[in-house]
Protein backbone atom coordinates (compact mmCIF):
# COMPACT_ATOMS: atom_id res chain seq x y z
CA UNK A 1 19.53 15.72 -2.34
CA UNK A 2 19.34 14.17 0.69
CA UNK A 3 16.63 12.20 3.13
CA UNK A 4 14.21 14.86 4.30
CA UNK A 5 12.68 14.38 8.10
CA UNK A 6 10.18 16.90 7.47
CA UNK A 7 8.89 20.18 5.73
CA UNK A 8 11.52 22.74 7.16
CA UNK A 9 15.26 21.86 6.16
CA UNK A 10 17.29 18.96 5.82
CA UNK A 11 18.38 15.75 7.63
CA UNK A 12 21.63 14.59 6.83
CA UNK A 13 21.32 11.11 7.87
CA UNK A 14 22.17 9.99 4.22
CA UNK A 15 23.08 11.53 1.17
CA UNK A 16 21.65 10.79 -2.35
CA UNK A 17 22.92 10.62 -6.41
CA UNK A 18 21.21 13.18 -8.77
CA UNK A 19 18.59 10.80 -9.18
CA UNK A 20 17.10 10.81 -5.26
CA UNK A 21 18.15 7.15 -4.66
CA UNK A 22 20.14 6.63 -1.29
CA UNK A 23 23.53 5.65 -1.76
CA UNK A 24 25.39 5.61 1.75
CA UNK A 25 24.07 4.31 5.50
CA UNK A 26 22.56 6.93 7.33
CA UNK A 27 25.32 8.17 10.04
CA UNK A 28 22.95 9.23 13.06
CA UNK A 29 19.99 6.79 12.68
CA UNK A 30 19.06 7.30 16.28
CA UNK A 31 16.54 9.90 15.48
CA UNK A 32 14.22 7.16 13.54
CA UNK A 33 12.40 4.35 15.25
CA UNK A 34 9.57 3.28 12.70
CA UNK A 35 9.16 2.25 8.97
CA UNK A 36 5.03 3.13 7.88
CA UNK A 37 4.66 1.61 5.02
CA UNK A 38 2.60 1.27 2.12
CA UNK A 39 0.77 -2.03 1.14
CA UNK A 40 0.17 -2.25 -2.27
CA UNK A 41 3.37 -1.86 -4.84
CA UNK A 42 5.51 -1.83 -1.75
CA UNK A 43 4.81 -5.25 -0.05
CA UNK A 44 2.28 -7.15 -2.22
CA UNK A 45 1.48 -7.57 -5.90
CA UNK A 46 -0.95 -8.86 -7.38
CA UNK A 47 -0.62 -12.46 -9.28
CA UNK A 48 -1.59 -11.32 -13.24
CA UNK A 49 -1.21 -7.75 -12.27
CA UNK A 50 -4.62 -6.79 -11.89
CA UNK A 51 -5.26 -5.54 -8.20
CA UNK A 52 -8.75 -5.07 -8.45
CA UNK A 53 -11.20 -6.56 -9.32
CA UNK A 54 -9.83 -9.45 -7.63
CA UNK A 55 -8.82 -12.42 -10.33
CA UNK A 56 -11.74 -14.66 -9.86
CA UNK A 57 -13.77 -11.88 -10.74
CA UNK A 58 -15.03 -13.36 -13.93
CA UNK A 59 -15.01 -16.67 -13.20
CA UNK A 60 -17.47 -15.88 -10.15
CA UNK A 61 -19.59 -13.88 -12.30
CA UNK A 62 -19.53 -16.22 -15.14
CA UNK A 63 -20.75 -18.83 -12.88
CA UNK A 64 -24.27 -16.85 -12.35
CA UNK A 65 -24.19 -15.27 -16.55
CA UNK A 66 -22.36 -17.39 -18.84
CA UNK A 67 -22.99 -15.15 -21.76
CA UNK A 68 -20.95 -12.20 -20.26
CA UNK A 69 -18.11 -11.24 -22.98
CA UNK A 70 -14.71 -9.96 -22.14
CA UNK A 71 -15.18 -6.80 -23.86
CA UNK A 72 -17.91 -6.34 -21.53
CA UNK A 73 -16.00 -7.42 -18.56
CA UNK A 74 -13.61 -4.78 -19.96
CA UNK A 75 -15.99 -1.68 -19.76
CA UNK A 76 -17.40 -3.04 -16.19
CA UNK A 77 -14.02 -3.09 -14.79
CA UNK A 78 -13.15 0.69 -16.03
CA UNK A 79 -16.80 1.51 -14.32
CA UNK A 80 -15.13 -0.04 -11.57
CA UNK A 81 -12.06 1.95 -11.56
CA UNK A 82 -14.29 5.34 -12.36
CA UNK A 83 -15.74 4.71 -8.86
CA UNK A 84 -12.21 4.07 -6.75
CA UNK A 85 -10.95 7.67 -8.54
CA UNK A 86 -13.88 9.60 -7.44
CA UNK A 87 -14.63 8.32 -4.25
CA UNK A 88 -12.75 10.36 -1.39
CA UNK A 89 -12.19 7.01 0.69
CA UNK A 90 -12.14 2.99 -0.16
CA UNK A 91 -15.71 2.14 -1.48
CA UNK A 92 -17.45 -0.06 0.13
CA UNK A 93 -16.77 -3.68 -1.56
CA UNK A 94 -20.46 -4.43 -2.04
CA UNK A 95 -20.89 -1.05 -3.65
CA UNK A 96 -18.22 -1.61 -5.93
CA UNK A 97 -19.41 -5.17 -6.97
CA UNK A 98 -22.85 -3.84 -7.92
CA UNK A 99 -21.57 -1.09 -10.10
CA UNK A 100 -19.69 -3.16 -12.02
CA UNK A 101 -22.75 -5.86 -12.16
CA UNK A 102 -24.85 -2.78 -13.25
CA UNK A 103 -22.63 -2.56 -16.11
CA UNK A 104 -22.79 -5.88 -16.83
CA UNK A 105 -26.46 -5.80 -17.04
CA UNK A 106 -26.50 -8.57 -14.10
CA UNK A 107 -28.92 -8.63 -10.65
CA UNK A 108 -26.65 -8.00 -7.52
CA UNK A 109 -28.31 -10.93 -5.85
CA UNK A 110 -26.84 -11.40 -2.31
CA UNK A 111 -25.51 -14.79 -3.49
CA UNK A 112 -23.39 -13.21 -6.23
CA UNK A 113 -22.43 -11.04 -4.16
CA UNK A 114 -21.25 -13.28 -1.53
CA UNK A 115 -19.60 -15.29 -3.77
CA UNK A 116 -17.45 -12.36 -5.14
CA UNK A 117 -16.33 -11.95 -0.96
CA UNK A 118 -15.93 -15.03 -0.65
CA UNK A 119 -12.85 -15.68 1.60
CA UNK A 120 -9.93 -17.29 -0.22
CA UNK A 121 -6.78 -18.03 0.29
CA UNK A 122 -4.61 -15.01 -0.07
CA UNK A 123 -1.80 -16.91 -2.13
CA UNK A 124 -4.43 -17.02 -4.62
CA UNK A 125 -4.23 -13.81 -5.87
CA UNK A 126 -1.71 -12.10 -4.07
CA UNK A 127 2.36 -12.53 -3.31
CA UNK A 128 4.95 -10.91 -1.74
CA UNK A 129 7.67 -9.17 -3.79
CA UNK A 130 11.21 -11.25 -3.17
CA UNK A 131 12.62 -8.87 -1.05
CA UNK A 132 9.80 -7.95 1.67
CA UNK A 133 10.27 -10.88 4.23
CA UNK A 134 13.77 -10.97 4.39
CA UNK A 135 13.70 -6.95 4.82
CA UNK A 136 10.80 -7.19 7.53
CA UNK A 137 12.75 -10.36 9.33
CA UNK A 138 15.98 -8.21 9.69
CA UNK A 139 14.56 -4.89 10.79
CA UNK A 140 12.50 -6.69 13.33
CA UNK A 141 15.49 -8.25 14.75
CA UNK A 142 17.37 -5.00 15.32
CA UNK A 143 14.30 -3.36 16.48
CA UNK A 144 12.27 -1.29 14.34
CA UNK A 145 8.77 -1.04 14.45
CA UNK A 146 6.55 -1.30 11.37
CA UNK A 147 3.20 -0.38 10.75
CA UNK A 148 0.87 -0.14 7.12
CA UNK A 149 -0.64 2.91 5.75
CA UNK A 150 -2.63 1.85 3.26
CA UNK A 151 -5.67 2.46 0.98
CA UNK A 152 -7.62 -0.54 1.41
CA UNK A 153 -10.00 -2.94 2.40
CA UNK A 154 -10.61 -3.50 6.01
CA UNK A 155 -9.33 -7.06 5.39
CA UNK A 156 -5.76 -6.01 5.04
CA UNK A 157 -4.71 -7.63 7.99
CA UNK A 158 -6.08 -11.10 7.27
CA UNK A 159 -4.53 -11.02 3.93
CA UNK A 160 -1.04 -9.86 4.95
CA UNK A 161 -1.03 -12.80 7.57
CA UNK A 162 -2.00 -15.41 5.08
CA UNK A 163 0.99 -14.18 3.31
CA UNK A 164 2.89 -14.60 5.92
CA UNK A 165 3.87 -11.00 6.89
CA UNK A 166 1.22 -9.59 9.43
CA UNK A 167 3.15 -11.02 12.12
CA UNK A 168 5.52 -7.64 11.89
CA UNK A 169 2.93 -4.64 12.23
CA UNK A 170 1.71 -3.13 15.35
CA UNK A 171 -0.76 -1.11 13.58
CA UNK A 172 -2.67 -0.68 10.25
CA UNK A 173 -3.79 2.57 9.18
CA UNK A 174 -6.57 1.59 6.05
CA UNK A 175 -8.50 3.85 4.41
CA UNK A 176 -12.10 1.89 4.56
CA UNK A 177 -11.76 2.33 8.12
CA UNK A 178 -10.88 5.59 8.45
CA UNK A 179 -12.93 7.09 6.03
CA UNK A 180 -10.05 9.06 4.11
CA UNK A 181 -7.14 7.93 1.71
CA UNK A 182 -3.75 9.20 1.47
CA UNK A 183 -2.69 11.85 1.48
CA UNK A 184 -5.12 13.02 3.75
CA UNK A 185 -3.21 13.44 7.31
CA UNK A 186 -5.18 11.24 9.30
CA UNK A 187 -3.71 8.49 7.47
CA UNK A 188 -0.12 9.40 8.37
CA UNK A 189 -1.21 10.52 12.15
CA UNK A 190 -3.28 7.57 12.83
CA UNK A 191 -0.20 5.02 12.62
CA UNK A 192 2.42 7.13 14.40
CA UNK A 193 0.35 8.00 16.89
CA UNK A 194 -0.88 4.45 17.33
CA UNK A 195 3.09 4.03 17.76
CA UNK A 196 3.24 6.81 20.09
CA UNK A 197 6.13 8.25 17.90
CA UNK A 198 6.09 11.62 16.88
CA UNK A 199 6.24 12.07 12.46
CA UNK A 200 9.86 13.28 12.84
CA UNK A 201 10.29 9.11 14.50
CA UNK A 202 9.18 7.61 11.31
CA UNK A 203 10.53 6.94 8.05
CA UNK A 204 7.24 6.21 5.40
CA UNK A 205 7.63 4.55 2.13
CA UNK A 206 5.54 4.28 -0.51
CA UNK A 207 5.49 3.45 -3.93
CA UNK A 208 4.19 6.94 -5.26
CA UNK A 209 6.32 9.23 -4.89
CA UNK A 210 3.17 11.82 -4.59
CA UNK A 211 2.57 10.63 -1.11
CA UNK A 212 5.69 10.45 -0.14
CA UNK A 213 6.30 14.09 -0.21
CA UNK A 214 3.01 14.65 1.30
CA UNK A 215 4.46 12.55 4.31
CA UNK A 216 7.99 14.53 4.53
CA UNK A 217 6.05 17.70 4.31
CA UNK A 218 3.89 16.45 7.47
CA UNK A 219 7.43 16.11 9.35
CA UNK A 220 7.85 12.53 8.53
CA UNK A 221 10.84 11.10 6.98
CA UNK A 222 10.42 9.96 3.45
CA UNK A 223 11.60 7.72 1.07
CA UNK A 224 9.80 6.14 -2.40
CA UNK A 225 10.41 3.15 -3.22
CA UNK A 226 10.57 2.70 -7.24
CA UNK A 227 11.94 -0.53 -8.43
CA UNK A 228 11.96 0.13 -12.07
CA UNK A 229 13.75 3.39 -11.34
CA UNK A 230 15.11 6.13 -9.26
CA UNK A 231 12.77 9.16 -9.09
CA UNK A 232 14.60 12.46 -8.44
CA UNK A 233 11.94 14.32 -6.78
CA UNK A 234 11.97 12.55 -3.18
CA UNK A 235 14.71 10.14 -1.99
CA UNK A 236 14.31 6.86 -3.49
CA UNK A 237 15.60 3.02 -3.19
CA UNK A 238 14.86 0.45 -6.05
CA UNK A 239 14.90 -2.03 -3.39
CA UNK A 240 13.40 -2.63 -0.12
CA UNK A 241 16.19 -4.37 1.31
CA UNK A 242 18.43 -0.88 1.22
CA UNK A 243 15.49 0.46 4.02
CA UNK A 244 18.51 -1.82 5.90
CA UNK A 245 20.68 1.67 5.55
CA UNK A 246 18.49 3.84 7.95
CA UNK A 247 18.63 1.47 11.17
């Protein structure tokens, strides 16, 4: 197998075990000028592993209904996740707060729920994973431009540079503000285009490998990146720091 640059045959800028992860440097990297990538799995994690709701969810709520129960908490949150798997974009974060509350069988008030927006510091409940800023440092200093295609929160941006890292995209493609989530094309278009690269320019990586192929068969270069393990249906590194091979 070997990295794919679009839908119609192959690129031989690197070649690939059995498995789909990249084992040599590529040997004409000219062709690519951009890595779009993913937030979520790729460049941030969560602190307890919960992404959403975000970790102070309970305390905040707690604060207002002290009688609240975790197994309650529980079937709020899956109400919660019900709503992010059947809406066709990123809800809107009020909206998502009051369905859970709904559950919970507490009043949205517009106190509660400004204190579930309230801004916090980012560290709080998020980090980087150990290899993103020394991977974003080095491609920056031989050149490559990076943007974020993402399914999130309009906030992205603020919460990236309170981690330290927004200082390396040009562009974020997000999914509140466009109306659409991956793998809808608009998400893909909207950042090369912002680059003024055309999808053949552009390597994207993202943690499922789902989206990746919907990216290669778009025309963009693809890779997943699965740190547990190698996928064989896409190309695949286990580590962000072997992105390093393609520039």
């Amino acid at each position: 197998m070997v990295l794919v640059s679009g839908s119609k045959g192959v690129d031989q800028r690197a070649s690939v075990h059995q498995t789909g992860r990249v084992t040599t440097p590529p040997a004409s990297p000219d062709n690519l000028r951009a890595v779009l990538f993913d937030s979520g799995g790729v460049l941030v994690q969560p602190i307890g592993g919960r992404w959403n709701p975000r970790a102070d969810f309970e305390q905040t709520v707690l604060a207002h209904a002290p009688s609240i129960t975790p197994e309650q908490f529980a079937a709020a949150i899956s109400a919660g996740d019900h709503l992010f798997a059947t809406s066709s974009s990123t809800p809107d974060y009020d909206d998502y707060h009051r369905v859970m509350l709904h559950h919970l069988g507490v009043e949205p008030t517009s106190q509660l729920l400004a204190d579930l927006r309230r801004e916090v510091p980012p560290t709080v409940f998020l980090e980087t994973y150990p290899d993103v800023e020394e991977t974003l440092e080095e491609l920056s200093r031989r050149g490559v431009r990076m943007a974020v295609v993402s399914d999130a929160w309009p906030g992205l941006p603020d919460l990236h540079a309170g981690l330290g890292i927004g200082r390396f995209f040009e562009v974020y493609a997000i999914s509140a503000v466009l109306g659409c989530n991956k793998p809808d094309p608009r998400m893909y278009h909207h950042a090369s285009a912002a680059l003024d690269l055309a999808p053949a320019q552009c390597l994207f990586v993202d943690d499922d490998p789902d989206l990746v192929a919907a990216a290669i068969r778009l025309g963009y270069a693809g890779c997943a990146l699965c740190r547990d393990r190698a996928v064989s249906d896409v190309p695949s590194i286990t580590s962000l720091t072997e992105l390093l091979h393609f520039f």
